[in-house]
C-alpha atoms as a PDB file:
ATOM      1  CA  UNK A   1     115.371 110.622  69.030  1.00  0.00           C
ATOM      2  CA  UNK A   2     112.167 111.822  70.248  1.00  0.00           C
ATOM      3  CA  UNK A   3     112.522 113.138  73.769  1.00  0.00           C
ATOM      4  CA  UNK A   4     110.220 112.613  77.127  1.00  0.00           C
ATOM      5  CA  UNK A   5     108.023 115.645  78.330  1.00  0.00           C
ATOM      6  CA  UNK A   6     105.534 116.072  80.740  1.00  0.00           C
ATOM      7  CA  UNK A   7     103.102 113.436  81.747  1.00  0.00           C
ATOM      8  CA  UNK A   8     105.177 111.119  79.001  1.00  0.00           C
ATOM      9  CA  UNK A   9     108.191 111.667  81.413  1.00  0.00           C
ATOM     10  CA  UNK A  10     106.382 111.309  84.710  1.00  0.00           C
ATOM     11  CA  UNK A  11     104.710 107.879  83.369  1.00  0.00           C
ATOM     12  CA  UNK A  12     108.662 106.169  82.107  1.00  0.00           C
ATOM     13  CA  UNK A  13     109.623 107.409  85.498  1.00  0.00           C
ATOM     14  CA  UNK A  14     107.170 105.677  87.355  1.00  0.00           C
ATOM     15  CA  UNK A  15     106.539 102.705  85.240  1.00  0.00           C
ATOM     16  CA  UNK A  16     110.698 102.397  85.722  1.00  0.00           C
ATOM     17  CA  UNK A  17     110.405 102.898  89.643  1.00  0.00           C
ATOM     18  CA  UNK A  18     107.523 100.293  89.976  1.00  0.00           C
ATOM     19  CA  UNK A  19     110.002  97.807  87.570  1.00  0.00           C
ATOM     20  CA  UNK A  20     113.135  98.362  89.568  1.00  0.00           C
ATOM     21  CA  UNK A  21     110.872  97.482  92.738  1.00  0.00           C
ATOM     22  CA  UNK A  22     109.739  94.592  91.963  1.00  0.00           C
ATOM     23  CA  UNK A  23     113.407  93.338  90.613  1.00  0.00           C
ATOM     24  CA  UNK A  24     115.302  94.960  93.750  1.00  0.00           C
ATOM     25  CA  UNK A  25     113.656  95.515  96.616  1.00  0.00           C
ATOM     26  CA  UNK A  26     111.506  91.914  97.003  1.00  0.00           C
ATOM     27  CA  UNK A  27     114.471  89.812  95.737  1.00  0.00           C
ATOM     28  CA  UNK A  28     117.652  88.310  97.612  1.00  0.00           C
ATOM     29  CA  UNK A  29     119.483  91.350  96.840  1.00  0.00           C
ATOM     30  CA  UNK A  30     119.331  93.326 100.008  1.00  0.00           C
ATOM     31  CA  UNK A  31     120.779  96.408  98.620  1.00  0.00           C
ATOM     32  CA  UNK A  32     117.645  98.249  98.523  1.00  0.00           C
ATOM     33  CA  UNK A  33     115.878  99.518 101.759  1.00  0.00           C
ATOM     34  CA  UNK A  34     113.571 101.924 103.149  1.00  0.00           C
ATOM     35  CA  UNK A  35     116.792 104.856 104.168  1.00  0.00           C
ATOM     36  CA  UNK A  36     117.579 104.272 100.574  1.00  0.00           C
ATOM     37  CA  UNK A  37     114.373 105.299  99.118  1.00  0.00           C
ATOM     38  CA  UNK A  38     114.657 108.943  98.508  1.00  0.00           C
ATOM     39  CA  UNK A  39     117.939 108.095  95.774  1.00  0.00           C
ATOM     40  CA  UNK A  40     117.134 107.718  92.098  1.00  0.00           C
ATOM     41  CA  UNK A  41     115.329 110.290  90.737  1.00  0.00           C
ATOM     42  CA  UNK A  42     116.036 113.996  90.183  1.00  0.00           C
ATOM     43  CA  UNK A  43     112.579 115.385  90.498  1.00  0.00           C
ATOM     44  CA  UNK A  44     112.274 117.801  93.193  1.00  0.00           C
ATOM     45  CA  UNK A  45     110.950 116.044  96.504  1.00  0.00           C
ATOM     46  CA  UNK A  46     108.727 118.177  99.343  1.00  0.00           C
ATOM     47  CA  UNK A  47     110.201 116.982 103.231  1.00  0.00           C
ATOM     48  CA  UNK A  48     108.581 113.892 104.341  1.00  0.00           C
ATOM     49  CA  UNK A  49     105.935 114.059 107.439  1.00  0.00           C
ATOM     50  CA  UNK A  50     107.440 114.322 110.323  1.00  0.00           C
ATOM     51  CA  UNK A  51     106.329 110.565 111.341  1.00  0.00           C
ATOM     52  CA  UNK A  52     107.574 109.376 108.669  1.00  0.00           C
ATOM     53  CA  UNK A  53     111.167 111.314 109.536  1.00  0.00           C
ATOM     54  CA  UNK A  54     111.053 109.384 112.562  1.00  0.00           C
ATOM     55  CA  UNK A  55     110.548 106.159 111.470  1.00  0.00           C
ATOM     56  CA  UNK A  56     113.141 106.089 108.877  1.00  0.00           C
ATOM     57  CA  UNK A  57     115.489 107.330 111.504  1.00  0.00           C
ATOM     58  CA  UNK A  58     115.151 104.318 113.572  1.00  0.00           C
ATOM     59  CA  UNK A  59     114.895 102.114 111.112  1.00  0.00           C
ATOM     60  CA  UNK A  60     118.549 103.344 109.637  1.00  0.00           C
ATOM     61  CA  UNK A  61     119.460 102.413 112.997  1.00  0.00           C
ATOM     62  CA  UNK A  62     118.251  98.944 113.296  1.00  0.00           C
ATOM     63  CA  UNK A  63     120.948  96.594 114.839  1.00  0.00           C
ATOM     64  CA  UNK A  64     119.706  93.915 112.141  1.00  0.00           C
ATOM     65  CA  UNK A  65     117.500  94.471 109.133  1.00  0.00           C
ATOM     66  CA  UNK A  66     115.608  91.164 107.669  1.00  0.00           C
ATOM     67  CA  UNK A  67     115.362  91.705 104.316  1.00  0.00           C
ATOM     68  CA  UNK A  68     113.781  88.991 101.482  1.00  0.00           C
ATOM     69  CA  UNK A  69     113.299  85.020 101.873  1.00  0.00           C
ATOM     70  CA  UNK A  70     115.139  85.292 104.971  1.00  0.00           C
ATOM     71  CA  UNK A  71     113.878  85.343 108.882  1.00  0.00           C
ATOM     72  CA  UNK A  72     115.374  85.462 112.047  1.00  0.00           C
ATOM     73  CA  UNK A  73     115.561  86.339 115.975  1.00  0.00           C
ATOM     74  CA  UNK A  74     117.175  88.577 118.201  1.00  0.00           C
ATOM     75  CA  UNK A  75     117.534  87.999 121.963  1.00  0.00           C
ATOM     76  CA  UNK A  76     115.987  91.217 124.353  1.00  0.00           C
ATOM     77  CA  UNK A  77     116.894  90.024 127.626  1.00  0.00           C
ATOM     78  CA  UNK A  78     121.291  91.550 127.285  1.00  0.00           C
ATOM     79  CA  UNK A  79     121.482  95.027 128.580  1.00  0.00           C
ATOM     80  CA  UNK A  80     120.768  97.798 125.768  1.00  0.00           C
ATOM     81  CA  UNK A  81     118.164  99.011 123.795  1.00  0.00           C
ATOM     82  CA  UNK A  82     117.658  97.139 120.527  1.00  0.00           C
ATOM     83  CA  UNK A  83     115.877  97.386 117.153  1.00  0.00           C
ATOM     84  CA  UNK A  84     115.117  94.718 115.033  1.00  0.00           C
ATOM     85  CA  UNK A  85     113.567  95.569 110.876  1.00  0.00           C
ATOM     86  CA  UNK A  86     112.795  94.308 108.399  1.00  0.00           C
ATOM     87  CA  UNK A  87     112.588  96.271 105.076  1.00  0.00           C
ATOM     88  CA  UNK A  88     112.323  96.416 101.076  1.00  0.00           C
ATOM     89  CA  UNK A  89     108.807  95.109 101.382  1.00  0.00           C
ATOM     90  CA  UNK A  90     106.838  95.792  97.249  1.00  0.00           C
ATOM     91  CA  UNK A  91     104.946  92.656  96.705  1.00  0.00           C
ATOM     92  CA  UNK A  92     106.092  90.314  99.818  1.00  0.00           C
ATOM     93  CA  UNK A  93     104.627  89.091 102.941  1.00  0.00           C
ATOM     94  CA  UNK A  94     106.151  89.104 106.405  1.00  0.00           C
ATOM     95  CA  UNK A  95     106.276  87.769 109.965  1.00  0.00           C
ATOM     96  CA  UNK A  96     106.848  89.204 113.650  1.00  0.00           C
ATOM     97  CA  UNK A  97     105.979  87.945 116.790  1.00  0.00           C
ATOM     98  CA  UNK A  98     107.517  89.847 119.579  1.00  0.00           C
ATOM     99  CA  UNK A  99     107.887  89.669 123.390  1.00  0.00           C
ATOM    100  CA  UNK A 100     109.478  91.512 126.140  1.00  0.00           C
ATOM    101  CA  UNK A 101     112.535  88.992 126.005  1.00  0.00           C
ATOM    102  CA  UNK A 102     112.877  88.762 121.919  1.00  0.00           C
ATOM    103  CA  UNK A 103     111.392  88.929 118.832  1.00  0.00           C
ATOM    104  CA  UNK A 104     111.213  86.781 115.177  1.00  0.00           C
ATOM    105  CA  UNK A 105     110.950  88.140 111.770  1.00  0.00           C
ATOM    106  CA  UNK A 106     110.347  86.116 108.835  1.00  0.00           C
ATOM    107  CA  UNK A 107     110.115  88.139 105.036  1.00  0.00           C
ATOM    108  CA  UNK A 108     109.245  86.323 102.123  1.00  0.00           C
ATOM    109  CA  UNK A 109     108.373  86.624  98.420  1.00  0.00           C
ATOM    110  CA  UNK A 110     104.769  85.208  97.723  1.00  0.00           C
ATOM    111  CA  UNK A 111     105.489  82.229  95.004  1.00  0.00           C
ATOM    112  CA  UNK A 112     104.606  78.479  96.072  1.00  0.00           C
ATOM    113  CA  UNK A 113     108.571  77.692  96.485  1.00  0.00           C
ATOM    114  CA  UNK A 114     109.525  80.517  98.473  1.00  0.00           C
ATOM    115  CA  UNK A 115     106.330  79.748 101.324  1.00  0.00           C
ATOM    116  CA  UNK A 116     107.142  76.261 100.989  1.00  0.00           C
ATOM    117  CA  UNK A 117     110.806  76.841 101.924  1.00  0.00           C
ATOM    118  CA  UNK A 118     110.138  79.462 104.280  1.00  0.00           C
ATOM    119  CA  UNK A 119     107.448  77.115 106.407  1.00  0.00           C
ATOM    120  CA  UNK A 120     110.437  75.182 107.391  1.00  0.00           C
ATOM    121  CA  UNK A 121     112.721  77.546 108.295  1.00  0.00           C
ATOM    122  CA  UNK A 122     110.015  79.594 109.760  1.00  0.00           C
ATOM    123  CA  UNK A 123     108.801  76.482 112.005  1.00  0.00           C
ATOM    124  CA  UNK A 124     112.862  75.863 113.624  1.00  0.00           C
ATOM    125  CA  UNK A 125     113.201  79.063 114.058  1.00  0.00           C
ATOM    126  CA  UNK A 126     110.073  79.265 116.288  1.00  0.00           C
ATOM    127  CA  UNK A 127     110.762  75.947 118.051  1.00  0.00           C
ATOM    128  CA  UNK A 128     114.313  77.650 118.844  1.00  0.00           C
ATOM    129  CA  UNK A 129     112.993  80.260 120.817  1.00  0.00           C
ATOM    130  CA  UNK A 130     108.795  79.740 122.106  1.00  0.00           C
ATOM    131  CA  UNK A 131     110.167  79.769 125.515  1.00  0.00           C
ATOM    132  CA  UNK A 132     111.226  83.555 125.298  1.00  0.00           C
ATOM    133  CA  UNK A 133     108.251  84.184 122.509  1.00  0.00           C
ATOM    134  CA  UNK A 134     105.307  82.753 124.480  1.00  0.00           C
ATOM    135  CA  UNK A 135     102.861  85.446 124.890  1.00  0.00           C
ATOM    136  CA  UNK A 136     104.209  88.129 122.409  1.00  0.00           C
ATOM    137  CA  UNK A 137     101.993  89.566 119.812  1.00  0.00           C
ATOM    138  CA  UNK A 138     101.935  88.495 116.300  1.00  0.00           C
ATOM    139  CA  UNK A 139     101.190  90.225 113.142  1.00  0.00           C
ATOM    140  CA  UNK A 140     101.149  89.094 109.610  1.00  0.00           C
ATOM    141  CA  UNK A 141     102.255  91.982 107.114  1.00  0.00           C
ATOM    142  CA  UNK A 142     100.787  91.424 103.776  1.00  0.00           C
ATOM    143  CA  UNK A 143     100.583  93.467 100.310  1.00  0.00           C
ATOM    144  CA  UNK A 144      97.353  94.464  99.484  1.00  0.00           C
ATOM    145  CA  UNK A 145      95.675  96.361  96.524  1.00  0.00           C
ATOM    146  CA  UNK A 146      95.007  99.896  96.493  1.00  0.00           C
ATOM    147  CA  UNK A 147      91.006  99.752  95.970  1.00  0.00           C
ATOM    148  CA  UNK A 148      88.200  99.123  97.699  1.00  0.00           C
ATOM    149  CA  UNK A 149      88.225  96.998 100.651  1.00  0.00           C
ATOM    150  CA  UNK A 150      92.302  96.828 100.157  1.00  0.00           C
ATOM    151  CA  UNK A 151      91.752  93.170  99.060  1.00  0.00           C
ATOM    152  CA  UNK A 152      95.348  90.723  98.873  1.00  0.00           C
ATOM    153  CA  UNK A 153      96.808  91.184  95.613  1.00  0.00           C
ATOM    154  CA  UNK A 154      97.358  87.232  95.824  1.00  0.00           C
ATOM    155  CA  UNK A 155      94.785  86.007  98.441  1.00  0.00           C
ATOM    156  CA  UNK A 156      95.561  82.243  97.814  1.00  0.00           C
ATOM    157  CA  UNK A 157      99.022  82.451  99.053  1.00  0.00           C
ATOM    158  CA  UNK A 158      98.381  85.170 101.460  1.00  0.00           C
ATOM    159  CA  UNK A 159      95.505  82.818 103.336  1.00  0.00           C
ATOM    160  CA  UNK A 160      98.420  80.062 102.941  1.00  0.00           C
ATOM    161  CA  UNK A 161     100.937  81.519 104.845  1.00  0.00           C
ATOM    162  CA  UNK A 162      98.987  82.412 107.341  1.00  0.00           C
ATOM    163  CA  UNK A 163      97.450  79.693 107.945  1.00  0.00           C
ATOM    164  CA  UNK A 164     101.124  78.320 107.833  1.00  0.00           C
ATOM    165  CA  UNK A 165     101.585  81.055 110.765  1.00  0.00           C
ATOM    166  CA  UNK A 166      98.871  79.856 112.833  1.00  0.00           C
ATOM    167  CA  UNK A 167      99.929  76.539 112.789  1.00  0.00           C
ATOM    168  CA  UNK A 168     103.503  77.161 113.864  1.00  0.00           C
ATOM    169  CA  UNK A 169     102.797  79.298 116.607  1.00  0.00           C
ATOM    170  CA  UNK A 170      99.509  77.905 118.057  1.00  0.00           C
ATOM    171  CA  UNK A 171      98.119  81.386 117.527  1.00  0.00           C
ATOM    172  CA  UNK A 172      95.816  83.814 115.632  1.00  0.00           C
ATOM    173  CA  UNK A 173      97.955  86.345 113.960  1.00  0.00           C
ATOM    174  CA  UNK A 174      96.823  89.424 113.636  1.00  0.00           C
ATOM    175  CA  UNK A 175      97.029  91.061 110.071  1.00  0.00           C
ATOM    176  CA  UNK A 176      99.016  94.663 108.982  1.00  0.00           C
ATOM    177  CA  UNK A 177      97.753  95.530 105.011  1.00  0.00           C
ATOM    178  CA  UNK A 178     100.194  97.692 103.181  1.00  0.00           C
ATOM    179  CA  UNK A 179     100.395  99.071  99.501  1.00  0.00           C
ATOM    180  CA  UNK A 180     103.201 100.263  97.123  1.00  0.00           C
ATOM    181  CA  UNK A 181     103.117 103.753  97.033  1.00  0.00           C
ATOM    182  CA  UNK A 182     103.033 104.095  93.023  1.00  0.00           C
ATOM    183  CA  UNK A 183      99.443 102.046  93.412  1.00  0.00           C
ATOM    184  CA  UNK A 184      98.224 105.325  95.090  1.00  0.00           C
ATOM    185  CA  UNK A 185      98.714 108.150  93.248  1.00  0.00           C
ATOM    186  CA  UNK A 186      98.930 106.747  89.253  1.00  0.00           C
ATOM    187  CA  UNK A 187      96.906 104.937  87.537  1.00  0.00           C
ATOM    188  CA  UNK A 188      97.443 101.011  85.752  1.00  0.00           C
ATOM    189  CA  UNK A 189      98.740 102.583  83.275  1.00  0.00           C
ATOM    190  CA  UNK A 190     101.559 104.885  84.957  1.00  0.00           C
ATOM    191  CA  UNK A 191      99.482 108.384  84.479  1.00  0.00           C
ATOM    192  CA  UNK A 192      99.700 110.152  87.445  1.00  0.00           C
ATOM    193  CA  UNK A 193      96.015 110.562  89.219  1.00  0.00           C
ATOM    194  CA  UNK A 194      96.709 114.027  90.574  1.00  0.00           C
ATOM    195  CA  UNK A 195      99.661 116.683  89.561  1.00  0.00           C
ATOM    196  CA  UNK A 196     103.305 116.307  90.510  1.00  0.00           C
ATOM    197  CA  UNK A 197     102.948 113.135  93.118  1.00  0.00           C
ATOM    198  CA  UNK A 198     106.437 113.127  94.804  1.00  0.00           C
ATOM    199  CA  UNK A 199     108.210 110.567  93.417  1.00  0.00           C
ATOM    200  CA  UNK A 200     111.257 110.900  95.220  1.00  0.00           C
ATOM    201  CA  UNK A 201     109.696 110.068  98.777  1.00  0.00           C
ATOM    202  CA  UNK A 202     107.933 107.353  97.944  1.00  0.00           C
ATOM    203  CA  UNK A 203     108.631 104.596  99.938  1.00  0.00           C
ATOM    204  CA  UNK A 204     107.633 100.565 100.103  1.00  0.00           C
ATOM    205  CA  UNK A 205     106.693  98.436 103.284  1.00  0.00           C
ATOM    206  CA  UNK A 206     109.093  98.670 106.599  1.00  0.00           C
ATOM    207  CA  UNK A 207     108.944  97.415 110.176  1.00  0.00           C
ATOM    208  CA  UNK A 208     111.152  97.616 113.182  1.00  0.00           C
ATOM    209  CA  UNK A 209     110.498  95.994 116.699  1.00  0.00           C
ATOM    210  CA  UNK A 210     111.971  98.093 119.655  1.00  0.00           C
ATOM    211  CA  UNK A 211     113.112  96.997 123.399  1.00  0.00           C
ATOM    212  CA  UNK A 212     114.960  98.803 126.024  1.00  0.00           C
ATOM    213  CA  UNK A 213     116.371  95.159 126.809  1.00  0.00           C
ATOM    214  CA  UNK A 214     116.513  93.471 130.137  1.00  0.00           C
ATOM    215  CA  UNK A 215     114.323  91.300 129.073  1.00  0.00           C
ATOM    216  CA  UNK A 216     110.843  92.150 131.024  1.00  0.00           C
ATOM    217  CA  UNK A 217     110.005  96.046 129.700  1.00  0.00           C
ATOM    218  CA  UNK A 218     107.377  95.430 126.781  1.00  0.00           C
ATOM    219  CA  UNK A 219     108.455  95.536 123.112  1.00  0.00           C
ATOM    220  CA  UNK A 220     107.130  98.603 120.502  1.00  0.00           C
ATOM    221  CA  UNK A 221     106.581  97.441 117.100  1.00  0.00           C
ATOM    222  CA  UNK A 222     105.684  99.756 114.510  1.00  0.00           C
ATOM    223  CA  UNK A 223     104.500  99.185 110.833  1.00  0.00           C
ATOM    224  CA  UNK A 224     104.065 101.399 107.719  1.00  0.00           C
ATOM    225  CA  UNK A 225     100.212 101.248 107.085  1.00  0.00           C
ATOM    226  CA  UNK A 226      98.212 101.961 104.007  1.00  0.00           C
ATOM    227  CA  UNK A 227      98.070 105.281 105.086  1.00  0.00           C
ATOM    228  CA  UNK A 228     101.569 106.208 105.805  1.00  0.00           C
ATOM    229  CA  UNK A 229     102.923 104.416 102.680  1.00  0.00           C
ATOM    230  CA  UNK A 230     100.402 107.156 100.905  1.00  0.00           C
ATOM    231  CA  UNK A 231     101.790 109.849 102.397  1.00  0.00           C
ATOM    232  CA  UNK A 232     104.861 109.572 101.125  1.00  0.00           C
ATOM    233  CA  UNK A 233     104.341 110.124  97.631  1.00  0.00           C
ATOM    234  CA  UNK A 234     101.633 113.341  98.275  1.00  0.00           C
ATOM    235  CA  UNK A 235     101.891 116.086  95.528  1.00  0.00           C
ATOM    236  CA  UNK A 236     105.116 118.265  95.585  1.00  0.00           C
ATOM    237  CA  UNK A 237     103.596 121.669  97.310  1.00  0.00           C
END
């Protein structure tokens, strides 16, 4: 049996990372998350950036995580700080709007049927809560490509469901771009673009909304960019 060396190795290895991603972590199956990431391969793995230490530490400690084709609220106003994520994002599209008395996430794999379904759910969810979301700020996070101008990898259904968005809410949302890490550092056809990328950090799309609770201090949301989704996989020093 002929065995794998060198860039042959590094190319199964990421052509088998960017498979299991698109199977695992944009799927119903809400095994795989961000504070899972680093499992999975036994490459040897540099230490992540330091702001990207921090924000898997708060996202591990998210009191709910909204993972795919699911969406859903959580109340600020009880005593307590809370943090509310959603992860596992590698081809998907998301929803927050957030306030200083709660916040809604929707996630959501981009096929006709799933936006269709999720317009619905999306819609009662909203009408459950405007009262407390009235005001908040809105963001749409949506999977881009990694080349110039970061353009939607499927603009149809990415205009659709925000437009879907703005009708709901009334309002313009505003839009996060991210990438999947492999799309930065190898090429279409799995060859790596520079030596020894760190596989082992790379990590897909994440966001958390955090309140102190109480129900009138202002709510932090933070989302993995282009930039810090890059990061993760730079070259093994």
């Amino acid at each position: 049996m002929q065995s794998f060396t060198g860039k042959a190795c590094t190319k199964f290895l990421v052509l088998l990372f960017s498979l299991l991603s698109a199977l695992t972590l944009c799927s119903a199956d809400t095994s795989s998350s961000l504070h899972d990431a680093n499992h999975g391969s036994s490459l040897q793995a540099r230490k992540l950036t330091p702001e990207l230490i921090a924000f898997k530490k708060k996202l591990a400690k998210a009191d709910k995580t909204i993972f795919t084709n699911d969406q859903d609220y959580m109340d600020f106003t009880g005593q307590g700080n809370k943090i509310f994520g959603s992860d596992g994002y590698a081809g998907c599209i998301g929803v927050v709007m957030a306030s200083s008395k709660g916040a809604m996430i929707g996630h959501y794999n981009v096929d006709e049927n799933s936006l269709e379904r999720a317009k619905g759910k999306l819609k009662d969810l909203y009408e459950a809560h405007k009262g407390d979301l009235s005001g908040g700020q809105l963001w749409v996070y949506a999977h881009v490509q990694y080349k110039n101008g970061f353009p939607y990898a499927q603009p149809g259904l990415v205009n659709k469901f925000i437009k879907t968005v703005k009708e709901i809410t009334g309002e313009e949302p505003r839009i996060q771009k991210y990438i999947e890490a492999v799309d930065a550092w190898f090429d279409q056809n799995g060859e790596p673009l520079v030596n020894d990328p760190d596989i082992n950090n790379m990590i897909g799309g994440a966001f958390f909304v955090e309140n102190p609770g109480g129900g009138h201090a202002n709510s932090v949301l933070e989302l993995l960019d282009i930039e810090m989704i890059k990061k993760s996989g730079e070259p093994i020093s």
